[in-house]
Protein backbone atom coordinates (compact mmCIF):
# COMPACT_ATOMS: atom_id res chain seq x y z
CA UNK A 1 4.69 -61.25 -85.53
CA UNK A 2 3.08 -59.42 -82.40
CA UNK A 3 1.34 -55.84 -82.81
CA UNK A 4 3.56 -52.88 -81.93
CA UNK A 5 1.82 -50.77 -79.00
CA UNK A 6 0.58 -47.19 -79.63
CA UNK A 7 -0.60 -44.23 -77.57
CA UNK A 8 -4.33 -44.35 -77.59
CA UNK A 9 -5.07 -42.06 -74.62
CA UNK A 10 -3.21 -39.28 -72.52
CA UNK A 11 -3.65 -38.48 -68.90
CA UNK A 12 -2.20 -34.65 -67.97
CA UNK A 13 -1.26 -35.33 -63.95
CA UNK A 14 -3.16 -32.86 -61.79
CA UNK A 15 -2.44 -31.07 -59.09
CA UNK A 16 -3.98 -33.24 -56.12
CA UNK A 17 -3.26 -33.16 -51.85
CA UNK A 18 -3.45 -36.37 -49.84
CA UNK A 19 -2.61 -37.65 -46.25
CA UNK A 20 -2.42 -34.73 -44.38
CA UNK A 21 -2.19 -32.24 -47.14
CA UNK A 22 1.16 -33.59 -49.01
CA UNK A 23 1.36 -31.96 -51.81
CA UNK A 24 1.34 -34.31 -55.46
CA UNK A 25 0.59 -34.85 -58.90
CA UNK A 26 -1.93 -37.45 -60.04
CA UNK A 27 -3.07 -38.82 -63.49
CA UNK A 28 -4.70 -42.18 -63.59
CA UNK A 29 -7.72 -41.91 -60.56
CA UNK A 30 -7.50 -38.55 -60.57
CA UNK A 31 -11.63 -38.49 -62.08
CA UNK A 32 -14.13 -40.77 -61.08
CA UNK A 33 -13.72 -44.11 -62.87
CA UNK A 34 -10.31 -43.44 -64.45
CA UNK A 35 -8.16 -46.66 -64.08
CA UNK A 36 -7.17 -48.90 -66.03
CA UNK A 37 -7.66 -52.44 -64.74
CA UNK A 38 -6.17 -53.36 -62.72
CA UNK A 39 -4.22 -49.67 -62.40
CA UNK A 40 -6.46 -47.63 -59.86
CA UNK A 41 -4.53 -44.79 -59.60
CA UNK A 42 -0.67 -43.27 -59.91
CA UNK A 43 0.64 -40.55 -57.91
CA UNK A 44 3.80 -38.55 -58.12
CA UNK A 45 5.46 -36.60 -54.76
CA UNK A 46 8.02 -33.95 -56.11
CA UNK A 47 8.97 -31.27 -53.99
CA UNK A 48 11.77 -29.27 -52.28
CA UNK A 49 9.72 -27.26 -50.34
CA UNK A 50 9.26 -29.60 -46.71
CA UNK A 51 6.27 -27.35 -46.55
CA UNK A 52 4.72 -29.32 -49.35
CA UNK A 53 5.28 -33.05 -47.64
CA UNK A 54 6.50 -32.22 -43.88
CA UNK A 55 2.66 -33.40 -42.72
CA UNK A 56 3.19 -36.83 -44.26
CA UNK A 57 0.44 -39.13 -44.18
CA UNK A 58 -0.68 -40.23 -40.72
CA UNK A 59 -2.39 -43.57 -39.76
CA UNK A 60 -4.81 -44.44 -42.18
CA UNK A 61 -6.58 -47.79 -43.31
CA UNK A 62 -6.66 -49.83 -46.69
CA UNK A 63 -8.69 -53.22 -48.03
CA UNK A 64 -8.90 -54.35 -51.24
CA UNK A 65 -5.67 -53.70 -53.17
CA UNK A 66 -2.20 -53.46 -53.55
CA UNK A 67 0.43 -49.94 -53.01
CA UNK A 68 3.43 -49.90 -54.01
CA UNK A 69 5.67 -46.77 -53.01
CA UNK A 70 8.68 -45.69 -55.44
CA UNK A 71 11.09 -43.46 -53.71
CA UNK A 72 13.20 -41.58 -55.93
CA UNK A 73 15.21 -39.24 -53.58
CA UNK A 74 14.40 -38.07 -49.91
CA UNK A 75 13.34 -41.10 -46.74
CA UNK A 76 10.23 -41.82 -45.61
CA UNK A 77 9.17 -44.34 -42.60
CA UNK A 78 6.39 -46.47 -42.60
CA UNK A 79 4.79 -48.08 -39.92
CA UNK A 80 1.50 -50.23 -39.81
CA UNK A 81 -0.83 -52.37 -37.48
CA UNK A 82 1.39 -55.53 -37.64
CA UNK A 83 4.25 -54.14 -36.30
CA UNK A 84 6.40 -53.71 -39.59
CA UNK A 85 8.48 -50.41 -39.52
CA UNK A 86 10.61 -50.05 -43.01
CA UNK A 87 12.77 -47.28 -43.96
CA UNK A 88 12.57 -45.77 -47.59
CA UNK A 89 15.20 -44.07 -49.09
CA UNK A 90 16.59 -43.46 -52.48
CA UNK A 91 15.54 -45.78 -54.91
CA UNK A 92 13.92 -48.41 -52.27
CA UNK A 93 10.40 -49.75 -53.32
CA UNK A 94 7.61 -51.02 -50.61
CA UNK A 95 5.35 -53.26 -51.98
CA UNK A 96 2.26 -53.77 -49.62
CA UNK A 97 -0.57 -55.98 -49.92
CA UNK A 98 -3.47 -54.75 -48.07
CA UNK A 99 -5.73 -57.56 -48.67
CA UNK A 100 -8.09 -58.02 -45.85
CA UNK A 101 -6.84 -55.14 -43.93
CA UNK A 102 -4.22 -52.86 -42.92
CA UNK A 103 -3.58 -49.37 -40.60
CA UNK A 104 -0.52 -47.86 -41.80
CA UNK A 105 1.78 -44.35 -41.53
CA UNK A 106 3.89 -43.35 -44.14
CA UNK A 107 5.46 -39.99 -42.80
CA UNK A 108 8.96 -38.26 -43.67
CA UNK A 109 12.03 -38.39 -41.86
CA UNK A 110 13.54 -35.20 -42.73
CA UNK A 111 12.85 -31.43 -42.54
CA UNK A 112 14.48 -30.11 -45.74
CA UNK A 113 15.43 -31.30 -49.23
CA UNK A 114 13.57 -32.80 -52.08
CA UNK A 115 11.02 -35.33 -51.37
CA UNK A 116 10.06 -37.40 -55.08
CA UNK A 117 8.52 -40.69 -55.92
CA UNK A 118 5.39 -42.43 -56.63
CA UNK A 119 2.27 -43.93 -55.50
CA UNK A 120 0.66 -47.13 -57.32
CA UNK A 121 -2.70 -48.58 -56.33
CA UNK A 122 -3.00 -52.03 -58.12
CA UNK A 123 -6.32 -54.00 -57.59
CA UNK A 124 -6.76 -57.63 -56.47
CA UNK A 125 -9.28 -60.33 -57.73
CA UNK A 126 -12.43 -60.70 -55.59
CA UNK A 127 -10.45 -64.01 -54.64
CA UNK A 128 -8.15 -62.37 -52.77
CA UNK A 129 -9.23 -59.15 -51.18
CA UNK A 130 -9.63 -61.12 -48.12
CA UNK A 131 -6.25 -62.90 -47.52
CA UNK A 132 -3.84 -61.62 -44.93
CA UNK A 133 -2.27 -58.22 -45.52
CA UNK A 134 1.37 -58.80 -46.80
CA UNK A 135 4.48 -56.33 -46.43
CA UNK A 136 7.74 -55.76 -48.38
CA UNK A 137 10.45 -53.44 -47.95
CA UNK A 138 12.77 -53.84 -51.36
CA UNK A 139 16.29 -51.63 -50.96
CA UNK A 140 17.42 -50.22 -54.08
CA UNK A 141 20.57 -53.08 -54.51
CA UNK A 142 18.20 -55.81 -54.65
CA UNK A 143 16.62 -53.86 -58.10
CA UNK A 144 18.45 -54.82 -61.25
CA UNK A 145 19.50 -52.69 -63.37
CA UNK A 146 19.76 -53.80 -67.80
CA UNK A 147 22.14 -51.33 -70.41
CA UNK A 148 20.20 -50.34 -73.40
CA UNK A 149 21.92 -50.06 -76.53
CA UNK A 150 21.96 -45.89 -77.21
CA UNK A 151 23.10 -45.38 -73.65
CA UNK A 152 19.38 -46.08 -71.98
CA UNK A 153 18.65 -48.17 -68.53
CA UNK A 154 15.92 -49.85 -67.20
CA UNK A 155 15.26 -50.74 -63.52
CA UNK A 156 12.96 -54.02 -63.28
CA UNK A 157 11.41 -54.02 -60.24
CA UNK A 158 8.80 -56.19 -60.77
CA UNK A 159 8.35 -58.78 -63.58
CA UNK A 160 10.82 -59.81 -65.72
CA UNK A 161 12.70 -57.83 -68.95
CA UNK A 162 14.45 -60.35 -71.92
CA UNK A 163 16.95 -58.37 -73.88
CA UNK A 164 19.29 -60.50 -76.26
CA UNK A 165 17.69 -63.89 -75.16
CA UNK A 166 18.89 -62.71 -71.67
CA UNK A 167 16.17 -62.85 -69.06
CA UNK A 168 16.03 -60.35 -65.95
CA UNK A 169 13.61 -60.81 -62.81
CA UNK A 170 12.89 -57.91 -60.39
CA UNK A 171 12.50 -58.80 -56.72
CA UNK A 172 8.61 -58.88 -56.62
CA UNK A 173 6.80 -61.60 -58.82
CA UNK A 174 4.11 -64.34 -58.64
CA UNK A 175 1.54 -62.14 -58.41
CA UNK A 176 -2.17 -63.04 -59.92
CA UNK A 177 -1.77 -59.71 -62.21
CA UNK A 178 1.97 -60.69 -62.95
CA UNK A 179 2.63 -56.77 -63.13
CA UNK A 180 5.67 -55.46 -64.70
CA UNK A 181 6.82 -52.33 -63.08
CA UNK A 182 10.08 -50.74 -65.12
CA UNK A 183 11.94 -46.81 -64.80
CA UNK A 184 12.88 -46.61 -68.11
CA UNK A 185 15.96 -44.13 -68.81
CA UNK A 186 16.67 -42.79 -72.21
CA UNK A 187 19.46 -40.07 -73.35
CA UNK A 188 18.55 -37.39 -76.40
CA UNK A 189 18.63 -39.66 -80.02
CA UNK A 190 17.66 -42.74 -78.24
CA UNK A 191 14.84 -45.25 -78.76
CA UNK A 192 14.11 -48.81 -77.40
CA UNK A 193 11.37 -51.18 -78.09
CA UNK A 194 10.56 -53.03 -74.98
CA UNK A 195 8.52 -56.05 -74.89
CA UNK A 196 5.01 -56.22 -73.16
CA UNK A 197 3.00 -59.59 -72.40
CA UNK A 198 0.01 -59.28 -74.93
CA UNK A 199 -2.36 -60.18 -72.43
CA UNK A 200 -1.67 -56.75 -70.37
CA UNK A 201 -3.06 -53.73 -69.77
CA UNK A 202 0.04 -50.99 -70.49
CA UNK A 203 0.59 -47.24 -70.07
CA UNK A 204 3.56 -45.00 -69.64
CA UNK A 205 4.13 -42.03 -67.39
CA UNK A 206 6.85 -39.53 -68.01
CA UNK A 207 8.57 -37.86 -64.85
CA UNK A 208 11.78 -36.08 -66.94
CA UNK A 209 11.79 -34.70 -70.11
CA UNK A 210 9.37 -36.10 -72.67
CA UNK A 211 9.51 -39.23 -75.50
CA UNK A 212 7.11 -39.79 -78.50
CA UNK A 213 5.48 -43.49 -78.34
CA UNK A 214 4.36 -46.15 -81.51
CA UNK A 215 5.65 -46.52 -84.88
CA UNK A 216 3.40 -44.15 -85.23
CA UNK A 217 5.49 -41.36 -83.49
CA UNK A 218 2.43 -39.59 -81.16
CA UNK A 219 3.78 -37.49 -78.37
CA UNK A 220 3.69 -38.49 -74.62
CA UNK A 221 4.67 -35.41 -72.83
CA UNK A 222 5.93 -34.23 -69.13
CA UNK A 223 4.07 -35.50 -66.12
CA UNK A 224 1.79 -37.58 -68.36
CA UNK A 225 0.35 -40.95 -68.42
CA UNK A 226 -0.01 -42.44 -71.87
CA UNK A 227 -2.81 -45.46 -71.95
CA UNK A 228 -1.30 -47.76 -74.74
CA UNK A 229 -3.44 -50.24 -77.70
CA UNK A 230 -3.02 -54.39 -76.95
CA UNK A 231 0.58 -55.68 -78.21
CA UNK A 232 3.05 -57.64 -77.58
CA UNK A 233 5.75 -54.29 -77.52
CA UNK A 234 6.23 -50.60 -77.63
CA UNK A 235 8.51 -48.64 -79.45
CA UNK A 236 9.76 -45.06 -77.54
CA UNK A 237 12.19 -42.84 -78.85
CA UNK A 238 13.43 -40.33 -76.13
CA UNK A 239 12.77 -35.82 -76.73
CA UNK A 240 15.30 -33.33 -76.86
CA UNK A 241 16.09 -33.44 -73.45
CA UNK A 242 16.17 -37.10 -72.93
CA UNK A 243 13.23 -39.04 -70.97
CA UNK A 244 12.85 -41.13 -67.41
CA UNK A 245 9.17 -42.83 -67.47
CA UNK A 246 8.06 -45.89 -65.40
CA UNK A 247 6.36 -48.64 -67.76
CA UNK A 248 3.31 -50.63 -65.66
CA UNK A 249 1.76 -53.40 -67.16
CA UNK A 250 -0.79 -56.11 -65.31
CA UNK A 251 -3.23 -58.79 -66.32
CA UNK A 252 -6.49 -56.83 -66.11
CA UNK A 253 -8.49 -58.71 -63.76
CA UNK A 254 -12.44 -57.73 -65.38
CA UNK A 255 -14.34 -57.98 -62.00
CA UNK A 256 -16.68 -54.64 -60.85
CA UNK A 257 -14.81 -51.87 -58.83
CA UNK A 258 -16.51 -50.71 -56.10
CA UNK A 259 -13.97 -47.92 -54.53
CA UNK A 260 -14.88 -45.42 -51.31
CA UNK A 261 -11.99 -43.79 -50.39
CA UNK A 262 -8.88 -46.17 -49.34
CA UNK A 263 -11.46 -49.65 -49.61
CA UNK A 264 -11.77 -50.96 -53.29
CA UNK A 265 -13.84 -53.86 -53.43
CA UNK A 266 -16.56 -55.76 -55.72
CA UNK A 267 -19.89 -54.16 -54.31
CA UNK A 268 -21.51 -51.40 -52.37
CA UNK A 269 -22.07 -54.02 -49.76
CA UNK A 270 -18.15 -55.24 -49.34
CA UNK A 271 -17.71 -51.55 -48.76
CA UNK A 272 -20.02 -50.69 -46.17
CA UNK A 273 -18.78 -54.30 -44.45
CA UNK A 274 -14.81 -52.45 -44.90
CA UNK A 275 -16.12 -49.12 -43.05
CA UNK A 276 -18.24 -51.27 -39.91
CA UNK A 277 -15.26 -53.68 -39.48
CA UNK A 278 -12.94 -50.42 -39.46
CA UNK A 279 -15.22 -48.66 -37.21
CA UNK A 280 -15.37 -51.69 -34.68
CA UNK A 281 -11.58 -52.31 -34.74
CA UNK A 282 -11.31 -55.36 -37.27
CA UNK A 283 -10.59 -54.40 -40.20
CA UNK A 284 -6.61 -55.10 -39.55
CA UNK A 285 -6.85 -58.22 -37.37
CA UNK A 286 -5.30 -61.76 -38.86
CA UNK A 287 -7.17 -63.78 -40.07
């Protein structure tokens, strides 16, 4: 019999700009050496104020890592040094792999409404921080969505979620972390316990309402990541006012992380290589 999960750290998101002064909440990266491997950082956008997000975030580079943008409601463009263009609207994922290099825009294409979603920064082994740059636009259709007894969902968009003996793959997969990225959905009264490869890293962060995690019942409250102990599930059981929270769980890679600004790599000299090749025009050239 596996280990039940419990809550063995919480992250309060903090109030945080980026880009060209977007407006957003951040909890794991938001100090110095706060990831959890191989997490680097999560970011939430939430606003309906365009005065918060209309700036966007202009051309700007990346090596080293994985982002993977989760729009929730509003559309946002991106653009990038290869020549992909993808659209993101409601529900839509992007799943890019910097790798060796990238240049890329992410700006929004409207002037009013709510603009909401996330921001994950997952790392890469040392093995392949230097492979092409990869790009993935994922519409919301091609995301399943499971029923949970009590009247919960879950989204799997990357990974796969077994329910009954049934299996369920998200669109992204194959990855050397093997991530699991789920947005969990549970009414007032409700509770699942969803399984979790033992071998992961897992934490939980709540956008809506709030849920209490373990068997041992700790809270996890609004706009908060929860850092979970090793298992093979976790047990949450939904507040008064229901709870939405995304699950992420990856194969912790246990390599040094190097990080100066949008470069994370395995040593002060990989980094300073990242900033000359940027400065002389190669950092997004194929290789």
């Amino acid at each position: 019999m596996t280990t039940s999960r419990k809550l063995q750290a919480v992250i309060e998101a903090v109030a945080a700009s980026d880009g060209a002064g977007v407006k957003l909440r951040r909890s794991l990266g938001s100090r110095q050496n706060q990831r959890f491997d191989p997490f680097l950082m999560l970011d939430e956008f939430f606003s309906d104020d365009p005065d918060d997000y209309l700036a966007g975030f202009p051309s700007h580079p990346h090596r080293g890592f994985e982002t993977v943008t989760y729009m929730l409601d509003g559309h946002m463009r991106h653009e990038d040094s290869f020549g992909n263009r993808g659209d993101l609207g409601p529900g839509d994922v992007q799943w890019m792999t910097a790798a060796r290099g990238i240049i890329h825009s992410e700006m929004p294409q409207q002037t009013a409404g709510r603009m909401r979603g996330f921001q994950l920064w997952i790392n890469l082994p040392s093995r392949e921080k230097m492979k092409p740059a990869a790009y993935r636009d994922i519409p919301s259709r091609e995301i399943p969505t499971v029923a949970l007894a009590g009247g919960g969902e879950l989204r799997v968009i990357a990974g796969e979620f077994e329910q009954g003996g049934t299996k369920t793959a998200g669109p992204i997969g194959g990855l050397s972390t093997a991530p699991l990225y789920y947005d969990l959905r549970l009414p007032h009264g409700s509770e699942a316990t969803i399984p979790t490869p033992i071998s992961h890293n897992t934490f939980l962060y709540v956008y809506e309402g709030d849920a209490v995690v373990g068997e041992d019942a700790k809270p996890l409250p609004f706009r908060a990541a929860g850092l979970l102990t090793p298992g093979g599930s976790v047990r949450i059981r939904a507040g008064e006012q229901g709870v939405r929270l995304l699950l992420l769980a990856g194969k912790p890679i246990g390599e040094p992380v190097v990080q100066y600004g949008p470069f994370v790599m395995n040593s002060p000299e990989e980094i300073q290589q990242a900033v000359i090749d940027y400065q002389r025009g190669q950092l997004a050239v194929a290789s």
